[in-house]
Protein backbone atom coordinates (compact mmCIF):
# COMPACT_ATOMS: atom_id res chain seq x y z
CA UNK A 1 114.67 117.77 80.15
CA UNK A 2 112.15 120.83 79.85
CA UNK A 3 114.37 122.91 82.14
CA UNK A 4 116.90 122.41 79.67
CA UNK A 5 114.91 123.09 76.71
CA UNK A 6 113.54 126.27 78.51
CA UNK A 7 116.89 127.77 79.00
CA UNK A 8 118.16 127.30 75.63
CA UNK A 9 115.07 129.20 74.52
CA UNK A 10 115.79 132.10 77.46
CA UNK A 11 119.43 131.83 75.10
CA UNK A 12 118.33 132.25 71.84
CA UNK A 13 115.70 135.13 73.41
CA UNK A 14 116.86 136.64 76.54
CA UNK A 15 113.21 138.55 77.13
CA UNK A 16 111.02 135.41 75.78
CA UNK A 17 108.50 135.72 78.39
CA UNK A 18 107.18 132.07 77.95
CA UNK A 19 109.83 130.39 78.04
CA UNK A 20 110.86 132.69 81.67
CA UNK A 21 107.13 131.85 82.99
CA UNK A 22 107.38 128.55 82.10
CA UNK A 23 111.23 127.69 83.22
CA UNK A 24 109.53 129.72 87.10
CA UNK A 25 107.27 126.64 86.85
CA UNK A 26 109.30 124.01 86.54
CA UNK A 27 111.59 125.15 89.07
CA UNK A 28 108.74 125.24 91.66
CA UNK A 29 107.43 121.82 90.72
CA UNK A 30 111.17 120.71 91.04
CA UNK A 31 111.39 122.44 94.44
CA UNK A 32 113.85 124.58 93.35
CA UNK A 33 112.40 127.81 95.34
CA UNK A 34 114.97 130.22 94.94
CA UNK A 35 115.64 129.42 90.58
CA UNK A 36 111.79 130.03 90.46
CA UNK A 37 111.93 133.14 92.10
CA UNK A 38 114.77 134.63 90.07
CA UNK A 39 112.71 133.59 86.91
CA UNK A 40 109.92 135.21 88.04
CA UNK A 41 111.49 138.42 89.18
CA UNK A 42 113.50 138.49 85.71
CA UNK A 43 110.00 138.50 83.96
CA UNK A 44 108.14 140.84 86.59
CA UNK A 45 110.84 143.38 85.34
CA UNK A 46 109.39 142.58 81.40
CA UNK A 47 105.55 142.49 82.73
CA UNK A 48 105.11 144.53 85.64
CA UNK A 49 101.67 144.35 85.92
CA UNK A 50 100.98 141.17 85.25
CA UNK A 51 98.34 139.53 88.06
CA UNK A 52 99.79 135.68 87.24
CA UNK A 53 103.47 136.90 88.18
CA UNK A 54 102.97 139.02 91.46
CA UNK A 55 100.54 136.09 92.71
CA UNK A 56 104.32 133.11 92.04
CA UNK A 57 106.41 136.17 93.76
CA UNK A 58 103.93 136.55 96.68
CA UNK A 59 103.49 133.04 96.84
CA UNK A 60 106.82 131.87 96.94
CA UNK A 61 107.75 134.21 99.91
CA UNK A 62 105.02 132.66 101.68
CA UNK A 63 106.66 129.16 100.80
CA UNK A 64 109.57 130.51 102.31
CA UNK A 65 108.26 131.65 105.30
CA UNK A 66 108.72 135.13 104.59
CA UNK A 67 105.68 136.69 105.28
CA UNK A 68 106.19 140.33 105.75
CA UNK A 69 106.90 140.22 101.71
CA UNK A 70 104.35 137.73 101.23
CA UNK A 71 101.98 140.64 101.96
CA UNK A 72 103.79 143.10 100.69
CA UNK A 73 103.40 141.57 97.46
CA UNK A 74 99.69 140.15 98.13
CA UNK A 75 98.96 143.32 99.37
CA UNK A 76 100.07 144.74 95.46
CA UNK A 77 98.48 141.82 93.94
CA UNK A 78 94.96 143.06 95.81
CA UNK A 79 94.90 146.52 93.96
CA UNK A 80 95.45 144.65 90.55
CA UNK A 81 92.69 142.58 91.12
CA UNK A 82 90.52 143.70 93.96
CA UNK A 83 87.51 141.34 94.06
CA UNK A 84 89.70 137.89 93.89
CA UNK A 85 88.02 136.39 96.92
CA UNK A 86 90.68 133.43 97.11
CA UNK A 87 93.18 136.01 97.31
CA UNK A 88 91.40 138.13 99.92
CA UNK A 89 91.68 134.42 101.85
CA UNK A 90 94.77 133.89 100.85
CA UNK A 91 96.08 137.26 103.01
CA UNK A 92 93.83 136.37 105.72
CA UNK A 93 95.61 132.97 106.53
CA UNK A 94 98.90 134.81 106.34
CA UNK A 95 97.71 137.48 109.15
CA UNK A 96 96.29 134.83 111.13
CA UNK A 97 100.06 132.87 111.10
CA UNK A 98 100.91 136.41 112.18
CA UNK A 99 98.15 136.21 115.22
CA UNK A 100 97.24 139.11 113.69
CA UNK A 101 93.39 138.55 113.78
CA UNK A 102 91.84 141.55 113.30
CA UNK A 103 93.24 141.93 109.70
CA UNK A 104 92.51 138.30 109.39
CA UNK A 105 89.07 138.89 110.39
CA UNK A 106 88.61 141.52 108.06
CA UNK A 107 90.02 139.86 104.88
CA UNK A 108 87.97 136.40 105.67
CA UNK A 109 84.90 138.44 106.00
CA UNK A 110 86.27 140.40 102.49
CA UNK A 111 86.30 136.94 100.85
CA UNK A 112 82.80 135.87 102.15
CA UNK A 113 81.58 139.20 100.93
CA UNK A 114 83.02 138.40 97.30
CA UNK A 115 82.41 134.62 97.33
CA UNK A 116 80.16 133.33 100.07
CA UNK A 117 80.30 129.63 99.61
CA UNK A 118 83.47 129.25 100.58
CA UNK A 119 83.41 126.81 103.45
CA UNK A 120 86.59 126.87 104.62
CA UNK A 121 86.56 130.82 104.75
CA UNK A 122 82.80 130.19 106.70
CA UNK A 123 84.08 127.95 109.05
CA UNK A 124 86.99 130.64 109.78
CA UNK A 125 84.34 133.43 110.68
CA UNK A 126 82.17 130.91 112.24
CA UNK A 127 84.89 129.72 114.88
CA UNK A 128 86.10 133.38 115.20
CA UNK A 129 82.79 135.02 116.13
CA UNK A 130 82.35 131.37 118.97
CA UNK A 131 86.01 132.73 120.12
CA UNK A 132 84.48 136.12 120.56
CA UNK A 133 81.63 135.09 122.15
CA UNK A 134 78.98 136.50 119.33
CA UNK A 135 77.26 133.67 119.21
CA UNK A 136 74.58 134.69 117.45
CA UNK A 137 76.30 136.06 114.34
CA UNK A 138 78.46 132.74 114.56
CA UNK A 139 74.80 130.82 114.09
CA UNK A 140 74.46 132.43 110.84
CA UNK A 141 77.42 131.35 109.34
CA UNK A 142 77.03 127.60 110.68
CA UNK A 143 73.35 127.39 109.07
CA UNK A 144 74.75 128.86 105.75
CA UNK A 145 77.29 125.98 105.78
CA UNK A 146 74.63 123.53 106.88
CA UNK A 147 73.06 124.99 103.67
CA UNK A 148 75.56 124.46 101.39
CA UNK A 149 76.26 120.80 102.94
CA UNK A 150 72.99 119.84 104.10
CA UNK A 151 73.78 115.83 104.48
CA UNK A 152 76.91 117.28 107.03
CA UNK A 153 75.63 117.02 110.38
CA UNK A 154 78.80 118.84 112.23
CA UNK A 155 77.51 122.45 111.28
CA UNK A 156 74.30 121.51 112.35
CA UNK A 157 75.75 120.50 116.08
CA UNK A 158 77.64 123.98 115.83
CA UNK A 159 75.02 125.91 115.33
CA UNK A 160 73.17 123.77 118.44
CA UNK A 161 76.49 124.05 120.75
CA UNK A 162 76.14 128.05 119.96
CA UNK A 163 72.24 127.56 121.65
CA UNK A 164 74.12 125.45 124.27
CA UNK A 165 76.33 128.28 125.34
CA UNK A 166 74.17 130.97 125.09
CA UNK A 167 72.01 129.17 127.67
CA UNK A 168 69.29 128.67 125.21
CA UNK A 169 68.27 124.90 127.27
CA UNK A 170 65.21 124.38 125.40
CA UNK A 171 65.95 125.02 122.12
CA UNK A 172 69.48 123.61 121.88
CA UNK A 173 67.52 120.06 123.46
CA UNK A 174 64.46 120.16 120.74
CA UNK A 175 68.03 120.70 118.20
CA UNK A 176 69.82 117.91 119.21
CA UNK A 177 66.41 115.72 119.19
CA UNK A 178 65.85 116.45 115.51
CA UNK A 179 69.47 116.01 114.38
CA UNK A 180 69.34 112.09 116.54
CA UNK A 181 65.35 111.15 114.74
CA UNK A 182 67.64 112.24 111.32
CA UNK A 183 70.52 110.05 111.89
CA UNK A 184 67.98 107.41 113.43
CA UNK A 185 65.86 107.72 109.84
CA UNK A 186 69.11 106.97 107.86
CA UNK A 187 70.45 104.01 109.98
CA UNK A 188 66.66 102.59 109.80
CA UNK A 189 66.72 103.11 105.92
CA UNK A 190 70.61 101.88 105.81
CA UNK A 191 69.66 98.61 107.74
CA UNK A 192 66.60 98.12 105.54
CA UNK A 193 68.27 98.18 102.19
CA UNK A 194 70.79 95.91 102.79
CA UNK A 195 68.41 93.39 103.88
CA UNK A 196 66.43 93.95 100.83
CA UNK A 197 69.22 94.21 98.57
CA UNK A 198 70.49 90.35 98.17
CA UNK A 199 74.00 92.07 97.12
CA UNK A 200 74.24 93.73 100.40
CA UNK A 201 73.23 90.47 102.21
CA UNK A 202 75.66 88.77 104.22
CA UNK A 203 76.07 85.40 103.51
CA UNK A 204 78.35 83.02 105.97
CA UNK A 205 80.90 80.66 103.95
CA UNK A 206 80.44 77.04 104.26
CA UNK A 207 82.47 75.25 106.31
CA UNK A 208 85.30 73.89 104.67
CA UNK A 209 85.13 70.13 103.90
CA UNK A 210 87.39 67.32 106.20
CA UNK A 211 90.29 66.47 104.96
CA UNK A 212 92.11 63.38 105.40
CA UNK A 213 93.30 62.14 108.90
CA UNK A 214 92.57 65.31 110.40
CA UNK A 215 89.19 63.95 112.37
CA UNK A 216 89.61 63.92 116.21
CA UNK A 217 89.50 60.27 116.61
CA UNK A 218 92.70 59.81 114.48
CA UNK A 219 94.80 60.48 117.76
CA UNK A 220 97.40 58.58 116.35
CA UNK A 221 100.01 59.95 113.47
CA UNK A 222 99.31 58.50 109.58
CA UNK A 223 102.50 56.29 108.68
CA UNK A 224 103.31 54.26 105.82
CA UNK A 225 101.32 51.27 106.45
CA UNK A 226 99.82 49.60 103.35
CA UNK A 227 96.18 47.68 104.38
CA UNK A 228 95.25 44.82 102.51
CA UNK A 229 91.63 44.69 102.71
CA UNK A 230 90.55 40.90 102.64
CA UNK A 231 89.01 39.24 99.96
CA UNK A 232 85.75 38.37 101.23
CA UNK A 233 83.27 41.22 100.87
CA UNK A 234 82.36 43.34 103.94
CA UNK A 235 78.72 42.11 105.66
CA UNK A 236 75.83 44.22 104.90
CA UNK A 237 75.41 46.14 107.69
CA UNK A 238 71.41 47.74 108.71
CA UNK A 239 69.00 50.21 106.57
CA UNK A 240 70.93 53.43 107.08
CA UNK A 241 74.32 52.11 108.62
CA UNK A 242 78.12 53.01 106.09
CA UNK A 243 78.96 50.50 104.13
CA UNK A 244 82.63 50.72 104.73
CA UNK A 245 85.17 47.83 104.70
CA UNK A 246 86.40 48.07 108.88
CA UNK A 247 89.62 47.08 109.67
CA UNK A 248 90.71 43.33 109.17
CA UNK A 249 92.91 41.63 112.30
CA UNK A 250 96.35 40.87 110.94
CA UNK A 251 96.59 42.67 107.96
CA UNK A 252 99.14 45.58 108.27
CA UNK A 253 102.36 45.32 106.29
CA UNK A 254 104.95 47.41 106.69
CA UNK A 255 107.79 48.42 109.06
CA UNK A 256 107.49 47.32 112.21
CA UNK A 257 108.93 50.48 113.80
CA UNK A 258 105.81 52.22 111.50
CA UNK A 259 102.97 49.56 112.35
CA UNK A 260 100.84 50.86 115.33
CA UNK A 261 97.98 48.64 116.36
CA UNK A 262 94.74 49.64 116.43
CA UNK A 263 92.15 49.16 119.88
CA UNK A 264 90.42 46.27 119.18
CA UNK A 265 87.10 48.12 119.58
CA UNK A 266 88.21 49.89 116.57
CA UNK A 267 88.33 46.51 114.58
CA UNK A 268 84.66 45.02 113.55
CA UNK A 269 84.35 41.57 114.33
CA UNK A 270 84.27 38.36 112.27
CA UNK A 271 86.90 39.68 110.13
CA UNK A 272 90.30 37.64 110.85
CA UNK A 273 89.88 36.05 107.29
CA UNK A 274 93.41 35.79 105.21
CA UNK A 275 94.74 36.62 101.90
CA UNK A 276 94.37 39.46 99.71
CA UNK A 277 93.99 40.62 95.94
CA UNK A 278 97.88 41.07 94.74
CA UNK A 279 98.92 44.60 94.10
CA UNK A 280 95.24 46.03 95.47
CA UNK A 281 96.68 47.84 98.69
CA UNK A 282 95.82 50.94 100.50
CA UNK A 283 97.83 53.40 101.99
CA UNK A 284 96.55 55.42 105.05
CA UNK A 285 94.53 54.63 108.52
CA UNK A 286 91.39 53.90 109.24
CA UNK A 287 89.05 56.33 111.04
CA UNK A 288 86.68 54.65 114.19
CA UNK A 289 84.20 57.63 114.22
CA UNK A 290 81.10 56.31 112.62
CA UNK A 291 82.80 53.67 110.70
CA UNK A 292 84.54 56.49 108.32
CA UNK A 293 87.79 56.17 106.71
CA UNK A 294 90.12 59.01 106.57
């Protein structure tokens, strides 16, 4: 819908320069690569020397993998605006996809001269000075990105591997023995607050309760029996013992095919007594491990 709107403005006003900027835009958003770049030509033809327009142009080659015009342009963005360090950067990463790396070099170390807390152009001219084997000017650019990030412990092992190689034994060791009492320190502190903290602490969930018939000593399957308990009350059983109505002999009703007998060690004695309260029946089995009923 705003691609629309922007091209019936570029119809009313061929030259609007907005409304050209803005339909470049959209097309890149849209991925429409080649629209944007005929906007943006159209309007470098209006604004020559306009930094915002040669930047889309130079970038949009780039996107296109055309790099011998992504400089070219770059290149004329640079005199426009000499001291941009992200496009200094910016030119560098395009002669370094051309292996080119001693104009990379040069416009990485242009960027860190215009902008030096840049770590991604640090890290560049860190790794390119370990490639060269200047190890020493690669320890000064992995201690001023240790500065910038001092809780990051990877540019302090750089600047101890650089020690390593340059066959510096004794101080790489004392190095890598303060960087492991530092990590050591924050564990120690790490494990200590969460014990303190009772937010932190871990706390094991409770066992979830038993549910019914699932105890180990129901080895047989639940069926539709109905259990009439009988109607004299159950004996009083010792200080301490359940109080739980055992099994009476004879008192299952049901299928047949669905009654399964109990062991008789599972039924409490003295309990063969008949009859039973009318509709007072109870539908499950009964459970021989410490007298419980599922």
């Amino acid at each position: 819908m705003a691609k629309q709107f922007f091209l019936e403005a570029i119809g009313v006003e061929a030259d609007c320069v907005e409304a050209i900027f803005n339909l470049g835009l959209v097309n890149i958003r849209m991925g429409s690569l080649q629209e944007a770049h005929q906007a943006f030509e159209k309007l470098h033809t209006i604004i020559p020397h306009n930094p915002e327009v040669i930047y889309h142009i130079a970038s949009l080659y780039e996107q296109n993998n055309d790099l011998h015009n992504a400089i070219k342009w770059f290149n004329i963005l640079s005199t426009r605006v000499p001291s941009d360090p992200g496009i200094l950067a910016r030119m560098g990463q395009i002669f370094n996809k051309e292996d080119d790396e001693s104009q990379a070099f040069h416009y990485h170390l242009e960027s860190y001269r215009h902008y030096p807390v840049s770590l991604d152009v640090i890290s560049w001219l860190g790794v390119w000075y370990v490639k060269s084997e200047l190890y020493e000017k690669a320890i000064h650019f992995f201690e001023r990105a240790s500065q910038i990030q001092p809780n990051e412990v990877k540019w302090r092992l750089m600047v101890t591997s650089c020690y390593r190689r340059m066959h510096n034994y004794q101080k790489a060791l004392e190095l890598y023995e303060r960087i492991h009492a530092v990590s050591a320190e924050k564990r120690r502190k790490t494990i200590s607050n969460t014990s303190t903290n009772p937010h932190l602490r871990y706390t094991p969930a409770p066992p979830p309760p038993p549910t019914a018939g699932t105890h180990p000593s129901c080895a047989r399957a639940r069926t539709d029996v109905h259990i009439t308990p009988p109607l004299s009350p159950p004996p009083k059983g010792a200080p301490g013992e359940p109080r739980v109505p055992p099994l009476p002999r004879g008192h299952l009703q049901g299928p047949w095919s669905a009654v399964r007998r109990l062991p008789a060690e599972a039924i409490a004695p003295g309990y063969g007594q008949a009859g039973a309260h009318a509709g007072s029946t109870w539908t499950g089995c009964w459970c021989t491990h410490e007298g419980r009923r599922c």
